[in-house]
C-alpha atoms as a PDB file:
ATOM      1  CA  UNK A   1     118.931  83.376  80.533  1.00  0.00           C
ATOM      2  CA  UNK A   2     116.346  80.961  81.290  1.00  0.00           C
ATOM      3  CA  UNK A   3     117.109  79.109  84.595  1.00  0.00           C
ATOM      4  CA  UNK A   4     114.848  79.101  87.006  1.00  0.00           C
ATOM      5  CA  UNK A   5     116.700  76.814  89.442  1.00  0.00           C
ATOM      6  CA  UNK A   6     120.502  78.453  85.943  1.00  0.00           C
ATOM      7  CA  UNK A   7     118.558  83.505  84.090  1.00  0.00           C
ATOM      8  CA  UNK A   8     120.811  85.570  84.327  1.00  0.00           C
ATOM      9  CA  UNK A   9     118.867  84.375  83.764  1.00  0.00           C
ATOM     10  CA  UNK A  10     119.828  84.845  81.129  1.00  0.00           C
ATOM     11  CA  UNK A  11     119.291  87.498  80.075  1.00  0.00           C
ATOM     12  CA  UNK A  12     117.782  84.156  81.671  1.00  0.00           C
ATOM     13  CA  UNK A  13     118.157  81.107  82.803  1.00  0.00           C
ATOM     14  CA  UNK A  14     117.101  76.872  78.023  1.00  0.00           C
ATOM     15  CA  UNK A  15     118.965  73.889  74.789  1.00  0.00           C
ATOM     16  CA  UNK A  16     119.113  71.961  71.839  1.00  0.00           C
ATOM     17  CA  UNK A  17     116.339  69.517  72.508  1.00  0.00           C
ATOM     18  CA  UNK A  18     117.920  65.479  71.957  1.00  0.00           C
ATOM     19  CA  UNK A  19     121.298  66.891  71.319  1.00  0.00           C
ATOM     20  CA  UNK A  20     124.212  64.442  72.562  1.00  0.00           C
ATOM     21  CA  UNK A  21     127.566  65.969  73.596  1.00  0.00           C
ATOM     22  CA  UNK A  22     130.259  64.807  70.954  1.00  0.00           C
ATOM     23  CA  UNK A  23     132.884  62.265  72.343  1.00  0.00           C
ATOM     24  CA  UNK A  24     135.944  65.038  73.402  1.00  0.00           C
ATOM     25  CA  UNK A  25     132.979  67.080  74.762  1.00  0.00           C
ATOM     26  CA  UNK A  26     131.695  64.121  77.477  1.00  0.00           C
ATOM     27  CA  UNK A  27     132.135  65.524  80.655  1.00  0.00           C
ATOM     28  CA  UNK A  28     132.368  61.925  82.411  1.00  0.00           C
ATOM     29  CA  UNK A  29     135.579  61.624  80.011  1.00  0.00           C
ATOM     30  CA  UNK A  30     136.686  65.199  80.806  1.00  0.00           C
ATOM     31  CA  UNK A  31     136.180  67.645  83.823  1.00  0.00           C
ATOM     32  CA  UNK A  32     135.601  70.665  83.873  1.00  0.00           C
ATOM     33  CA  UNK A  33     138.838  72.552  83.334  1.00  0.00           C
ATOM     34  CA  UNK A  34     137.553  76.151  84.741  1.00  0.00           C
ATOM     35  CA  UNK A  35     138.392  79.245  83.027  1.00  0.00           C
ATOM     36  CA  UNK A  36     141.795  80.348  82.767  1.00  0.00           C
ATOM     37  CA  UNK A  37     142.958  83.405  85.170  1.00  0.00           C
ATOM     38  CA  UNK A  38     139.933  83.375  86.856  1.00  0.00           C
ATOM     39  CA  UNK A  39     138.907  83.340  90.093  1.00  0.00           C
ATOM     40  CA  UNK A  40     135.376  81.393  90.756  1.00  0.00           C
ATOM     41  CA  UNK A  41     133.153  82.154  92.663  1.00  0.00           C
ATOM     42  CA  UNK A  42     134.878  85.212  93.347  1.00  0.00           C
ATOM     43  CA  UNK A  43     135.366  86.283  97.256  1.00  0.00           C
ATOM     44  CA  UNK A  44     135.745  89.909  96.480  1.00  0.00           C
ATOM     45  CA  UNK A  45     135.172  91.516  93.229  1.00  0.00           C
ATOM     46  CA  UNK A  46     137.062  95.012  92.369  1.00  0.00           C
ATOM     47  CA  UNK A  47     134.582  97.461  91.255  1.00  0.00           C
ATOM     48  CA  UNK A  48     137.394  99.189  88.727  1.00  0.00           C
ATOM     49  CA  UNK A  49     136.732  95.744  86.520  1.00  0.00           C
ATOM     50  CA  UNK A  50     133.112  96.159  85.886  1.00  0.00           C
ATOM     51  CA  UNK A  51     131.656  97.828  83.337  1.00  0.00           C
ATOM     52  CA  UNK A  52     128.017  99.440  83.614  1.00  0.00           C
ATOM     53  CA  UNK A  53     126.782  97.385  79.601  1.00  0.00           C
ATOM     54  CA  UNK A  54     126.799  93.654  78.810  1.00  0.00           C
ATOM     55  CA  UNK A  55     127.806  93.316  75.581  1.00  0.00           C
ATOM     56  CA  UNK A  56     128.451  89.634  75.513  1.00  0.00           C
ATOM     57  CA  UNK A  57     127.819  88.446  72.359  1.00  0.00           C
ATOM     58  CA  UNK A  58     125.947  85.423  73.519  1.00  0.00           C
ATOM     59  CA  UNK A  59     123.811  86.953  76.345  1.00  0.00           C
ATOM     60  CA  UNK A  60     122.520  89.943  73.396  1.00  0.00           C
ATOM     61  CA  UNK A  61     121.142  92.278  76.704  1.00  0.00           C
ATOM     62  CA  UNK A  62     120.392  95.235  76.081  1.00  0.00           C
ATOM     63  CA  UNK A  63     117.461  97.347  78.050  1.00  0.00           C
ATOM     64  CA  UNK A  64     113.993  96.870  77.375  1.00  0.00           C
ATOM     65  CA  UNK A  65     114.873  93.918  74.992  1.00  0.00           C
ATOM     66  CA  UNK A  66     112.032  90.798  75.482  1.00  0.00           C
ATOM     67  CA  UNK A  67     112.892  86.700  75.068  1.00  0.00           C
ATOM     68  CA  UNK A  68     109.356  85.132  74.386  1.00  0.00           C
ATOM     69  CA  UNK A  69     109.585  81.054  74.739  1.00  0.00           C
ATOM     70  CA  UNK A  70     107.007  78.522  74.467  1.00  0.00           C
ATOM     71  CA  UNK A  71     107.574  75.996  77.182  1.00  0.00           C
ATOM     72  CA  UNK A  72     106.456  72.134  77.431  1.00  0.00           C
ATOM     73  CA  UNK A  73     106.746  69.385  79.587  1.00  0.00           C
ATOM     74  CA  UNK A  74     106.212  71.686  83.180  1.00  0.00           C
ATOM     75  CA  UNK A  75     103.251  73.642  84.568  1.00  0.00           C
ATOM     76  CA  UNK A  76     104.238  76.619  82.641  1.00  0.00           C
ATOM     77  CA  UNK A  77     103.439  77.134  78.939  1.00  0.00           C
ATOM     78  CA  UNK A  78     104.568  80.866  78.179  1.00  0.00           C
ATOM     79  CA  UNK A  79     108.334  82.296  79.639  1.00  0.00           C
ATOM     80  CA  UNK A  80     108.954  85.842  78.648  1.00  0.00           C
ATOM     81  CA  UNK A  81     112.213  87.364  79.535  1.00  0.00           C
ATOM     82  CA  UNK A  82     112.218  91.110  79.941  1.00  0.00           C
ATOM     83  CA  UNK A  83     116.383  93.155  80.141  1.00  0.00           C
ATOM     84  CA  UNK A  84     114.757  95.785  82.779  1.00  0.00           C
ATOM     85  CA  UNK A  85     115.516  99.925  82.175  1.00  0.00           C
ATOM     86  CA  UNK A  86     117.180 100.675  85.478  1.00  0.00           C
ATOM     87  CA  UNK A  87     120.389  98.984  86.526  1.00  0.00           C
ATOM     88  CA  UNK A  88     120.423  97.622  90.536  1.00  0.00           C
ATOM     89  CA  UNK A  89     123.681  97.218  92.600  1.00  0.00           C
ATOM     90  CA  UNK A  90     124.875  94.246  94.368  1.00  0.00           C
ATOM     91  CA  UNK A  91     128.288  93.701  96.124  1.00  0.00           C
ATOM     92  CA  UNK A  92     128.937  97.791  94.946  1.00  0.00           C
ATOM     93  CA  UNK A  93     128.712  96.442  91.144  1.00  0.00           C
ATOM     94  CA  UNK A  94     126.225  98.105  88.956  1.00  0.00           C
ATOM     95  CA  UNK A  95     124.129  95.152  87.601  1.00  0.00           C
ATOM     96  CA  UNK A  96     121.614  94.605  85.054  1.00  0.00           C
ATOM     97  CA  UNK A  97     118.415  92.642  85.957  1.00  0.00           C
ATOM     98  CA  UNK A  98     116.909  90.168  84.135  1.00  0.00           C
ATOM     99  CA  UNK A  99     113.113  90.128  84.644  1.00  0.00           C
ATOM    100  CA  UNK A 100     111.657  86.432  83.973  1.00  0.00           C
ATOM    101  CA  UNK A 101     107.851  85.741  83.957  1.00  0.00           C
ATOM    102  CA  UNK A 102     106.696  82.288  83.546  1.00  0.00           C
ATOM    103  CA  UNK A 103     102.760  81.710  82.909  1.00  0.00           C
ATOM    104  CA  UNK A 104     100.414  78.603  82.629  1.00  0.00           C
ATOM    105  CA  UNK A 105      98.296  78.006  78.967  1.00  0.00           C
ATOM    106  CA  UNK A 106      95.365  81.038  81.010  1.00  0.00           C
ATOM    107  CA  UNK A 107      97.897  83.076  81.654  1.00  0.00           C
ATOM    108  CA  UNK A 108      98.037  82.644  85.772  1.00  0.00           C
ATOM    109  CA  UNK A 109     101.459  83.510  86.984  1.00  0.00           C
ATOM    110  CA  UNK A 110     103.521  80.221  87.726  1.00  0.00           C
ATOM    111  CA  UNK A 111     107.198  81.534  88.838  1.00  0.00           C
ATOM    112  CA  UNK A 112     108.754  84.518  88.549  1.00  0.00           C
ATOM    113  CA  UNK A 113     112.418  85.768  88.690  1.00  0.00           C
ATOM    114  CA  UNK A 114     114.857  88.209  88.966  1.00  0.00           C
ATOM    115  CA  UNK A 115     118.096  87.303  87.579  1.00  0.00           C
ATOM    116  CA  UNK A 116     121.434  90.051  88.243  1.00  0.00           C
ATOM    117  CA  UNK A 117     124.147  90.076  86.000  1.00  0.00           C
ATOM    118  CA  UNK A 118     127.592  92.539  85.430  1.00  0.00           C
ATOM    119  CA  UNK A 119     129.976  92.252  82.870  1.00  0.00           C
ATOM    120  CA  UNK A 120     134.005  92.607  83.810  1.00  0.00           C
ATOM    121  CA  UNK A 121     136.603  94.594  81.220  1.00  0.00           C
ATOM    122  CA  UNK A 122     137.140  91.222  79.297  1.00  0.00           C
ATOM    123  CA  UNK A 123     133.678  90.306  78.535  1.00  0.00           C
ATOM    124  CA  UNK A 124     132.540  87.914  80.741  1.00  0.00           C
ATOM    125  CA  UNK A 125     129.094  87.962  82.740  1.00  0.00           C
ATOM    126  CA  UNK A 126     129.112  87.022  85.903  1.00  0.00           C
ATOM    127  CA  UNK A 127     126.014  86.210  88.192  1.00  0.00           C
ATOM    128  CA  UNK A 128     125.709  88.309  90.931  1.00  0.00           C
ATOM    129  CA  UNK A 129     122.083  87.649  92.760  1.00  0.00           C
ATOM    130  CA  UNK A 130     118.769  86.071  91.976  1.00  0.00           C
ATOM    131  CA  UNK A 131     115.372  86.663  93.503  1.00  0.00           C
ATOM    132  CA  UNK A 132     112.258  84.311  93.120  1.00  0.00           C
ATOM    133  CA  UNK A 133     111.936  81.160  94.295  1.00  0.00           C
ATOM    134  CA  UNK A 134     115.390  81.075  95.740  1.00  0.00           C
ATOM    135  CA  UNK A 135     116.911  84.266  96.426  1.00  0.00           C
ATOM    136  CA  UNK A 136     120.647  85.515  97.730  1.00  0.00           C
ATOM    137  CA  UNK A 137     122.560  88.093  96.653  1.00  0.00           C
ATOM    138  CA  UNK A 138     126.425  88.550  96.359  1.00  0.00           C
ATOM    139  CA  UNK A 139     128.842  89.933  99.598  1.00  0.00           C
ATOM    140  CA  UNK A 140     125.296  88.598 101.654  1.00  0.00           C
ATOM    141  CA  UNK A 141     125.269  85.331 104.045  1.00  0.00           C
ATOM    142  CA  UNK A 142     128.479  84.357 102.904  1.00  0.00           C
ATOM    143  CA  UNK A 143     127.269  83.851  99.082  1.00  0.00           C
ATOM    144  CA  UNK A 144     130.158  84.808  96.027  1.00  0.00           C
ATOM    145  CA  UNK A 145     129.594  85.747  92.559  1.00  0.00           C
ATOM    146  CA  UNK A 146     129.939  83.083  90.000  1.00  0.00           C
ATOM    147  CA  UNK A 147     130.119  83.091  86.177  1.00  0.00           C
ATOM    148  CA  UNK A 148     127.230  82.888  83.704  1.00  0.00           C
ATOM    149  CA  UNK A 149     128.773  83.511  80.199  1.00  0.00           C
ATOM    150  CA  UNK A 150     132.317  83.562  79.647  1.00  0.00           C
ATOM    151  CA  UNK A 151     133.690  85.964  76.834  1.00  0.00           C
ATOM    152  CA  UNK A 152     135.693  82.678  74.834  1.00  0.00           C
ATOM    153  CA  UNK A 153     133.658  79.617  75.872  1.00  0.00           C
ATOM    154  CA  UNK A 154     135.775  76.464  75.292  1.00  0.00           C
ATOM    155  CA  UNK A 155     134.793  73.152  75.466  1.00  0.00           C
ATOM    156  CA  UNK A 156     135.171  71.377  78.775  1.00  0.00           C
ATOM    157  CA  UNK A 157     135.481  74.520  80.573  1.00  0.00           C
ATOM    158  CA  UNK A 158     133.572  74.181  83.631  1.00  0.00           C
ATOM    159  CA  UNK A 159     132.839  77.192  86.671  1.00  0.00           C
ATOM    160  CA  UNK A 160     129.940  77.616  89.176  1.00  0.00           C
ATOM    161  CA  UNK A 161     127.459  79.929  88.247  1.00  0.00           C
ATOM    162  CA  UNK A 162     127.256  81.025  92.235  1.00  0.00           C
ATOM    163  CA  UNK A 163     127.590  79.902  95.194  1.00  0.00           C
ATOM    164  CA  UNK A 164     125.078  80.631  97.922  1.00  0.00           C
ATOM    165  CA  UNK A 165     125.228  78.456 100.553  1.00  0.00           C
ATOM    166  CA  UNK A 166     122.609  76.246 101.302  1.00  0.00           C
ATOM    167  CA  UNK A 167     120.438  78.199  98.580  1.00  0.00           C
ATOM    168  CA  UNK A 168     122.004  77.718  95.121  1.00  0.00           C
ATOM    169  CA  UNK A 169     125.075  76.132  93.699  1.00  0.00           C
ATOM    170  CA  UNK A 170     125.326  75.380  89.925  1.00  0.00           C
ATOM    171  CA  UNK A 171     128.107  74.145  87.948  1.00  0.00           C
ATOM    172  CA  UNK A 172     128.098  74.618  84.123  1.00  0.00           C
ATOM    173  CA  UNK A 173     130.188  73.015  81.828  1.00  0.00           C
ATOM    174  CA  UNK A 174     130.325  74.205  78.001  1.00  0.00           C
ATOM    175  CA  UNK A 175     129.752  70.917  75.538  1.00  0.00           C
ATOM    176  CA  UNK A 176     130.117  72.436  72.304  1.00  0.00           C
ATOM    177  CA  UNK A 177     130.119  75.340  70.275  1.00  0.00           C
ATOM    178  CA  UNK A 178     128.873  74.127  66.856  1.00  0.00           C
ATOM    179  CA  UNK A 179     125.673  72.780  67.412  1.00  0.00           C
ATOM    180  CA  UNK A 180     122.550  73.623  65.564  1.00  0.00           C
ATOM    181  CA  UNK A 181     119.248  74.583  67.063  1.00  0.00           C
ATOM    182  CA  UNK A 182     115.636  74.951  65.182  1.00  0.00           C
ATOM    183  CA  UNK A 183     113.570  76.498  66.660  1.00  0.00           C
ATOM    184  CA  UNK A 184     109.904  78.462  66.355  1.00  0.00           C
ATOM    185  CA  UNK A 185     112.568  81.840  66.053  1.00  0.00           C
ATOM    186  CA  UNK A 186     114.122  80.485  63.138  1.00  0.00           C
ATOM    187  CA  UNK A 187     117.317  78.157  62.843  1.00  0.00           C
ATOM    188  CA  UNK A 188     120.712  78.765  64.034  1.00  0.00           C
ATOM    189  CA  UNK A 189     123.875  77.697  63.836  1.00  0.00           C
ATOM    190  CA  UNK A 190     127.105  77.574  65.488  1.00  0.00           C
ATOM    191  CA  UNK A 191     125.210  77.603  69.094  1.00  0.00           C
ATOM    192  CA  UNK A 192     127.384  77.512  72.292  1.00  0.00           C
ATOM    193  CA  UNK A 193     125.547  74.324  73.965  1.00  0.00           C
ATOM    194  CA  UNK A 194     125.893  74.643  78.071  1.00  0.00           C
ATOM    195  CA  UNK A 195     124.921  71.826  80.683  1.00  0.00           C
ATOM    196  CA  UNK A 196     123.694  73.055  84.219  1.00  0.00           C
ATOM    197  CA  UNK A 197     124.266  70.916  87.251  1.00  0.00           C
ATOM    198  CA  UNK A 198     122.054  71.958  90.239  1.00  0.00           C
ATOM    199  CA  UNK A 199     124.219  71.118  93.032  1.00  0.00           C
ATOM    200  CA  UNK A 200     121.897  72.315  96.049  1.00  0.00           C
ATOM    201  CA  UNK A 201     118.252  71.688  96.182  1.00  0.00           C
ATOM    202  CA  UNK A 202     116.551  70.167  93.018  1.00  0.00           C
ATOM    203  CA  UNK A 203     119.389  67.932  91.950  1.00  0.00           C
ATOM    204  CA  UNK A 204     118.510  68.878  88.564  1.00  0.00           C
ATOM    205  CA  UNK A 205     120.071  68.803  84.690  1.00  0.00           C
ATOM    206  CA  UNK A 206     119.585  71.466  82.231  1.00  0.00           C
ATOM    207  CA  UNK A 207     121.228  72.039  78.659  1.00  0.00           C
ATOM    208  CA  UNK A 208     120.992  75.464  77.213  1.00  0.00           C
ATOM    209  CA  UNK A 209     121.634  76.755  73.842  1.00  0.00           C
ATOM    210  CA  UNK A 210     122.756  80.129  72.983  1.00  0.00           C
ATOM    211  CA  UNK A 211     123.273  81.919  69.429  1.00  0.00           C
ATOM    212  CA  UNK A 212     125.166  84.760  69.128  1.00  0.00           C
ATOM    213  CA  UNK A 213     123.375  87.900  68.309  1.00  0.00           C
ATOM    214  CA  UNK A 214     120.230  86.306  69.693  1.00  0.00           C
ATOM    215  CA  UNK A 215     120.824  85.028  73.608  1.00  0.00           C
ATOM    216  CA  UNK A 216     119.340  81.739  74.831  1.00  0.00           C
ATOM    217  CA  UNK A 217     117.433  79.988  72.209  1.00  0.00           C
ATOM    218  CA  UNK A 218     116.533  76.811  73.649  1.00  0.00           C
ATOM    219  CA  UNK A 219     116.571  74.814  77.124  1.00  0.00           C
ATOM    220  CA  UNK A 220     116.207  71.370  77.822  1.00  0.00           C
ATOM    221  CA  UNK A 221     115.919  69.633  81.382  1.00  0.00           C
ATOM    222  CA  UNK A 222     117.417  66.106  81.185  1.00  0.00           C
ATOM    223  CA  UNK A 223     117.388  65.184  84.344  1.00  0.00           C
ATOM    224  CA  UNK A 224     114.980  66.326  87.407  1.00  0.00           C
ATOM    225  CA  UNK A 225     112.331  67.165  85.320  1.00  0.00           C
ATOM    226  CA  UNK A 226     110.834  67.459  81.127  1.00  0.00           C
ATOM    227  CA  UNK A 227     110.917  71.369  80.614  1.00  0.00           C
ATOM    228  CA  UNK A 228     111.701  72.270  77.257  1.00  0.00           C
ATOM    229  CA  UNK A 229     111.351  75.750  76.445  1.00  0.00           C
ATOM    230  CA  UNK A 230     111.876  77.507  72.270  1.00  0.00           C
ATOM    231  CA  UNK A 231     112.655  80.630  71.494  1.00  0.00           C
ATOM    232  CA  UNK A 232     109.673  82.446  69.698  1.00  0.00           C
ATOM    233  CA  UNK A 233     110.394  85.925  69.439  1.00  0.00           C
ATOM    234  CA  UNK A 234     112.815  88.424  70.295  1.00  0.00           C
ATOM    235  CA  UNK A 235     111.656  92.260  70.455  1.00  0.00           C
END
């Protein structure tokens, strides 16, 4: 959900603050394996395995639903994450947008995104464009669909989110799927912990945390930056 360099956003491009990956989980001991029967990024995606809903139990999108976060540690104090009424269409997939809005401690716009996501027959969400402060858009300038949220995370699977050239590239790599995460929300447990490598640009770090039934609860930048953003509400 919350990513602004991730969400799909997701719905946004945000983690467990201080939370260590346990020992089988280290990705210097083990790389990412990728997803089994996957192809990612994916060259040319077949319409017929799309479906027009994201039902994902870890993503929670459904239209008109709003993410409120208090964020720390960058310009921005305030993220609200907004599952938009009307569906786009990118690469001939119908996608659902992810509206992100982040805003400084008066309220003054600070970035904003659009984050585009579809679902395929097996339940994984795949990334399909994102407009803001880096934009591209799948089937356009060479850039492919990647994968957001798998339908069975496992830990040390690791995929690109996208790949863009020259405009985004992230590689995610899922740590753990037992960790606990308090938060201004409320507390949660068993949450699917992610790590985000930017791999063009800001050479950033991000962890994100997300609880099912309730999307992205927390996000932590470790690396590139302090941003820590907490779930507050969810309407």
């Amino acid at each position: 959900m919350l990513r602004r360099r991730v969400v799909l956003a997701a719905p946004f491009a945000v983690l467990v603050s201080g939370c260590a990956a346990a020992g089988e989980a280290n990705p210097e001991k083990i790389g990412p394996r990728g997803v089994d029967e996957l192809t990612i990024p994916t060259p040319s995606p077949n319409l017929e395995d799309f479906v027009a809903t994201i039902d994902n139990p870890y993503l929670a999108v459904e239209p008109g639903r709003v993410w409120t976060y208090d964020v720390s540690g960058s310009a921005a104090s305030r993220l609200v994450v907004r599952v938009q009424d009307e569906a786009s269409t990118v690469a001939g997939v119908r996608c659902t947008t992810l509206y992100s809005l982040a805003t400084a401690s008066g309220g003054a716009p600070v970035w904003e995104r659009y984050l585009q996501l579809a679902q395929d027959l097996r339940g994984n969400v795949w990334t399909f464009g994102e407009y803001g402060d880096r934009s591209w858009g799948a089937g356009q300038a060479d850039a492919r669909a990647g994968l957001f949220m798998a339908a069975t995370p496992r830990v040390g699977d690791g995929y690109l989110e996208e790949d863009a050239p020259d405009v985004a590239a992230d590689r995610t790599t899922v740590l753990s799927l037992t960790e606990t995460a308090t938060v201004p929300a409320g507390e949660f447990a068993d949450v699917l912990l992610l790590e985000t490598r930017a791999e063009v640009g800001d050479l950033d770090v991000t962890r994100r945390s997300y609880a099912v039934g309730a999307g992205l609860v927390e996000s932590l930048t470790t690396l590139g930056g302090t941003e820590h953003a907490e779930l507050v509400s969810v309407t």
